[in-house]
N, C-alpha and C. Protein backbone atom coordinates (compact mmCIF):
# COMPACT_ATOMS: atom_id res chain seq x y z
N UNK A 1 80.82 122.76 102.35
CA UNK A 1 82.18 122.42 102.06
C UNK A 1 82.22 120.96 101.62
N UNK A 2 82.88 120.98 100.27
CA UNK A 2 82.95 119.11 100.10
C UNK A 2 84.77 119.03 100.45
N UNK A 3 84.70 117.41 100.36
CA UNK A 3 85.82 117.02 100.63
C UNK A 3 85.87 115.67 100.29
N UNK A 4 87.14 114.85 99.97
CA UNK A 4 87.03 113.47 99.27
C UNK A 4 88.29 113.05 100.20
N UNK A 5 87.81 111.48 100.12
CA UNK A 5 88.92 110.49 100.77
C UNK A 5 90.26 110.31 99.90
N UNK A 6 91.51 109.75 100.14
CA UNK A 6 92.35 109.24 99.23
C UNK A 6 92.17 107.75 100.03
N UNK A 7 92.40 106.71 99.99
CA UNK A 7 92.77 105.67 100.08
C UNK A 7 94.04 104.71 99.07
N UNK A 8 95.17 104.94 99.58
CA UNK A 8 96.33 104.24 99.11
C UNK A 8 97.29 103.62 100.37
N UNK A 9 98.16 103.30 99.81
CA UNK A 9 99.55 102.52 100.58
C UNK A 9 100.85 103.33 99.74
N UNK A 10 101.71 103.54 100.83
CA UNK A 10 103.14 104.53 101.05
C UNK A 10 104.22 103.68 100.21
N UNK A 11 104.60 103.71 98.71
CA UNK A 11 105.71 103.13 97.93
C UNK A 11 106.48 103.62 97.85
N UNK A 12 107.87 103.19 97.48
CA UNK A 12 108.95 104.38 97.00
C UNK A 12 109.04 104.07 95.81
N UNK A 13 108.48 103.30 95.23
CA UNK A 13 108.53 103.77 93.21
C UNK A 13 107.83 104.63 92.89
N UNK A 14 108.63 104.86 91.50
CA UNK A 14 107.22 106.24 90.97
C UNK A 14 106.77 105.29 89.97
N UNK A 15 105.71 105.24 90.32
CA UNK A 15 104.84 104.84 88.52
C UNK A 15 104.16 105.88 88.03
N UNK A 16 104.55 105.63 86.59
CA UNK A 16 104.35 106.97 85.78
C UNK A 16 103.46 106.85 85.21
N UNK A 17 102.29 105.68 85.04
CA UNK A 17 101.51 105.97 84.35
C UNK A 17 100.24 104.53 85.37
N UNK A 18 99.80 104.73 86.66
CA UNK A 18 99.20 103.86 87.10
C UNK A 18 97.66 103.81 86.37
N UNK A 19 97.15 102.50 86.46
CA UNK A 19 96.45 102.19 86.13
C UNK A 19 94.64 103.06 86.72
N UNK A 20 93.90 103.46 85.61
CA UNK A 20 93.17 103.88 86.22
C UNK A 20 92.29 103.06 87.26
N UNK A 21 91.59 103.30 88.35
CA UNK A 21 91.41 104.94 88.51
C UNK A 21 92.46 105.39 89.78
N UNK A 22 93.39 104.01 90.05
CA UNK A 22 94.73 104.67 90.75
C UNK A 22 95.08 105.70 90.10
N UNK A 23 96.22 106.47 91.24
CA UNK A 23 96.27 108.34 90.85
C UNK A 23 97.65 107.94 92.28
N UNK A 24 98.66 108.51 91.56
CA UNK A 24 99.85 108.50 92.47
C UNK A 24 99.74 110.39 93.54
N UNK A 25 100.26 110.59 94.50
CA UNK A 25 100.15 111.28 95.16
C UNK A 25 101.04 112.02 96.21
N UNK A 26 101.49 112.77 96.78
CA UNK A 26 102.35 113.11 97.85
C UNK A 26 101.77 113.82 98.57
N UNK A 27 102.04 112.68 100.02
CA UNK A 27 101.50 113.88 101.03
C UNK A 27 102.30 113.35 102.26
N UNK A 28 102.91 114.70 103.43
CA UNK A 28 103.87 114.52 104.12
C UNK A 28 105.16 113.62 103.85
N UNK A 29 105.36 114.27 102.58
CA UNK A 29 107.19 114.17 102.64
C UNK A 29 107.00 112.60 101.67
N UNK A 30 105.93 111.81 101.34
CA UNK A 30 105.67 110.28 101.04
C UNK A 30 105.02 110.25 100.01
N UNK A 31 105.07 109.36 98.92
CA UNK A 31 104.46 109.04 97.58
C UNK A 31 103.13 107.94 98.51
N UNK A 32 102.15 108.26 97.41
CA UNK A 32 101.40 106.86 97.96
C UNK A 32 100.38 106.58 96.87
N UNK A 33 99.87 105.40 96.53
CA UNK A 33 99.32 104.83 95.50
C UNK A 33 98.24 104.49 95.68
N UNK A 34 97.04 104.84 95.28
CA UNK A 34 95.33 105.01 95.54
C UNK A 34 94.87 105.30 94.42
N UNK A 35 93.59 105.64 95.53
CA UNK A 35 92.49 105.90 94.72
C UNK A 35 91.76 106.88 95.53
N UNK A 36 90.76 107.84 94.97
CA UNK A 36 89.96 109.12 95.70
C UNK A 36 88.72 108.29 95.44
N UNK A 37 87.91 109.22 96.34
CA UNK A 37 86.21 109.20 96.48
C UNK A 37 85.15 110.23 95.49
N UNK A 38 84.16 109.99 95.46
CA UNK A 38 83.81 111.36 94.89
C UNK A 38 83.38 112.22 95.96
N UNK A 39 83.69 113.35 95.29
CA UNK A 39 83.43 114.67 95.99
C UNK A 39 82.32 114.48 96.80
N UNK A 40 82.38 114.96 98.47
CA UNK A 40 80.86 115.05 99.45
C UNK A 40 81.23 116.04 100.41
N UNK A 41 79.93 116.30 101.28
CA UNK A 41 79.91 116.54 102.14
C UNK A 41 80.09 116.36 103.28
N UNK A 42 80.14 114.29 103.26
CA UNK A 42 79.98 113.64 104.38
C UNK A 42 79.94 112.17 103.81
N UNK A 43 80.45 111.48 104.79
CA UNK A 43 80.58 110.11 104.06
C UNK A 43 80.15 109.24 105.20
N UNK A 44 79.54 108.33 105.31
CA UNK A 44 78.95 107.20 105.99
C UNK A 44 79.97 106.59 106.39
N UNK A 45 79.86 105.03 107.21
CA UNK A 45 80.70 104.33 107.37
C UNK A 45 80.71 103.50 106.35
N UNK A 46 79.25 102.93 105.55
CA UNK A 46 79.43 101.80 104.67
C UNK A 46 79.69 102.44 102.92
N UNK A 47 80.07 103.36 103.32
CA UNK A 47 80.27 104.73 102.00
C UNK A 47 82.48 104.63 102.05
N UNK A 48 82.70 104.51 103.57
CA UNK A 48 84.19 104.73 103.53
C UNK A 48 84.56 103.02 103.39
N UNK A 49 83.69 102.40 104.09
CA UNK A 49 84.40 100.83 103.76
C UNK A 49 84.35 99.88 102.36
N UNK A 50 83.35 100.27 101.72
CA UNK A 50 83.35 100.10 100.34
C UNK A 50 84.39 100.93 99.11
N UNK A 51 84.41 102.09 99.67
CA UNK A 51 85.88 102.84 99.10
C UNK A 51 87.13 102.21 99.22
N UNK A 52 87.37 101.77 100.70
CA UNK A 52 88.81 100.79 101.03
C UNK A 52 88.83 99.13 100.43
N UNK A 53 87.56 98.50 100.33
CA UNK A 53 87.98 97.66 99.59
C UNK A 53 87.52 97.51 98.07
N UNK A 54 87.28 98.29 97.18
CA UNK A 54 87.53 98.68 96.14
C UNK A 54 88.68 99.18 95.83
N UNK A 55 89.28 99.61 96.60
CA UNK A 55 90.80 100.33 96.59
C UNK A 55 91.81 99.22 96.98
N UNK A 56 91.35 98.55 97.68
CA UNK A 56 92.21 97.44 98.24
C UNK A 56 91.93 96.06 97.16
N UNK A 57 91.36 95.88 96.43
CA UNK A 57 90.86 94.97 95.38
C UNK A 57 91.76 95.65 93.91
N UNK A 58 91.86 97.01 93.67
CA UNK A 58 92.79 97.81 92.65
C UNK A 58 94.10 97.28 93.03
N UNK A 59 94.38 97.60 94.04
CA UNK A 59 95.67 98.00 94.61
C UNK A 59 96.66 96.60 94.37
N UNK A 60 96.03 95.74 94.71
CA UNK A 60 96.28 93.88 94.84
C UNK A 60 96.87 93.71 93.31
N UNK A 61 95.31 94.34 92.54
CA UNK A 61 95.87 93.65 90.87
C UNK A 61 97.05 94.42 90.67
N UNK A 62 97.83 95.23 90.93
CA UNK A 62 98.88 96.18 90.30
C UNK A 62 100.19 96.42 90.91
N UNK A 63 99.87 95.87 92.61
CA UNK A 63 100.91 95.84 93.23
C UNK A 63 102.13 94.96 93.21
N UNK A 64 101.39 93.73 92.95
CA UNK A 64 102.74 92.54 93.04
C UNK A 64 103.80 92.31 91.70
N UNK A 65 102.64 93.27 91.00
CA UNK A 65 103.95 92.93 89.73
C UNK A 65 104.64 94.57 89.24
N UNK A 66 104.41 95.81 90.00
CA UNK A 66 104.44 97.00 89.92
C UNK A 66 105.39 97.22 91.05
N UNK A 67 105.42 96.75 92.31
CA UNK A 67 105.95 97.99 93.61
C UNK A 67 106.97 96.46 94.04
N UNK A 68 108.16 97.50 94.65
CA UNK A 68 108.83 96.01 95.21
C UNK A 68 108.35 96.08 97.22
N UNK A 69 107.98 97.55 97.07
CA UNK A 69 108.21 97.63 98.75
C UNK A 69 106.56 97.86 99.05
N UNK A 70 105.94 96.87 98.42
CA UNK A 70 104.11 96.57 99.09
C UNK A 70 103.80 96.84 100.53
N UNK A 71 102.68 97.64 100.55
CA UNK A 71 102.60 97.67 102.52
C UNK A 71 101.32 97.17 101.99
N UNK A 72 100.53 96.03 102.74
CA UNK A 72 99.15 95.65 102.50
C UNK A 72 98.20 96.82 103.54
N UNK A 73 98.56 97.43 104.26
CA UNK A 73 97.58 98.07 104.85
C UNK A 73 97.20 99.43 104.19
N UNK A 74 96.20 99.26 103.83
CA UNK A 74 96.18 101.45 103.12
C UNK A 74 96.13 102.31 104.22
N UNK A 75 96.13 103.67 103.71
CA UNK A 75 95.99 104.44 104.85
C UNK A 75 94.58 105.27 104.36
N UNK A 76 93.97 106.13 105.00
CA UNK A 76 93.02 106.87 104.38
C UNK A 76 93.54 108.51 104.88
N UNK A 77 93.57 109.70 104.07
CA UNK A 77 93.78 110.87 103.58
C UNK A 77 92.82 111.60 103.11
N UNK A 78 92.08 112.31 103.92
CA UNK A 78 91.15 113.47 104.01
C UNK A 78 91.78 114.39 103.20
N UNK A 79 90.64 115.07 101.83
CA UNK A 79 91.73 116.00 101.50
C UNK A 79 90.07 117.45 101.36
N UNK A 80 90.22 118.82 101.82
CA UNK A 80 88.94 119.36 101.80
C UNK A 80 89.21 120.49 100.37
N UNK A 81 88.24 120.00 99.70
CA UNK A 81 88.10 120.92 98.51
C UNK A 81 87.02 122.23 98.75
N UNK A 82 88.18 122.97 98.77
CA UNK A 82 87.57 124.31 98.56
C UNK A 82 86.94 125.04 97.39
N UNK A 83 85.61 125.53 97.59
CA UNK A 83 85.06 126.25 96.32
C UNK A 83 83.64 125.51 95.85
């Protein structure tokens, strides 16, 4: 079974066209602005912390002049791909 991380932060704008390789998203009822992992089986610790600040280094260039309601903390979002 693979499965990939999301790593973003919870906005209430929609951006309609974010910058790659941000990818806008909804999950529980909330928009949120990230970035995914590639597809695995299993992810390390220095595999998930290099994901968050690569994501957190994206997120910086696009946020302050893109979102008015910035949360600096991301969240991370397990998502399991089936097939």
């Amino acid at each position: 079974m693979l499965f990939h991380l999301f790593v973003g932060i919870p906005i209430q704008e929609q951006i309609l066209d974010p910058e790659s390789p941000l990818q806008m998203i909804y999950f529980d009822g909330k928009r949120f602005l990230g970035m995914y992992s590639q597809p695995a089986e299993s992810f390390c610790v220095t595999e998930i912390a290099e994901l968050v600040r690569a994501a957190v280094i994206k997120l910086n260039e696009v946020a302050f002049r893109n979102i008015q309601s910035y949360q600096a903390t991301p969240v991370i979002i397990p998502e399991i791909l089936i097939g």
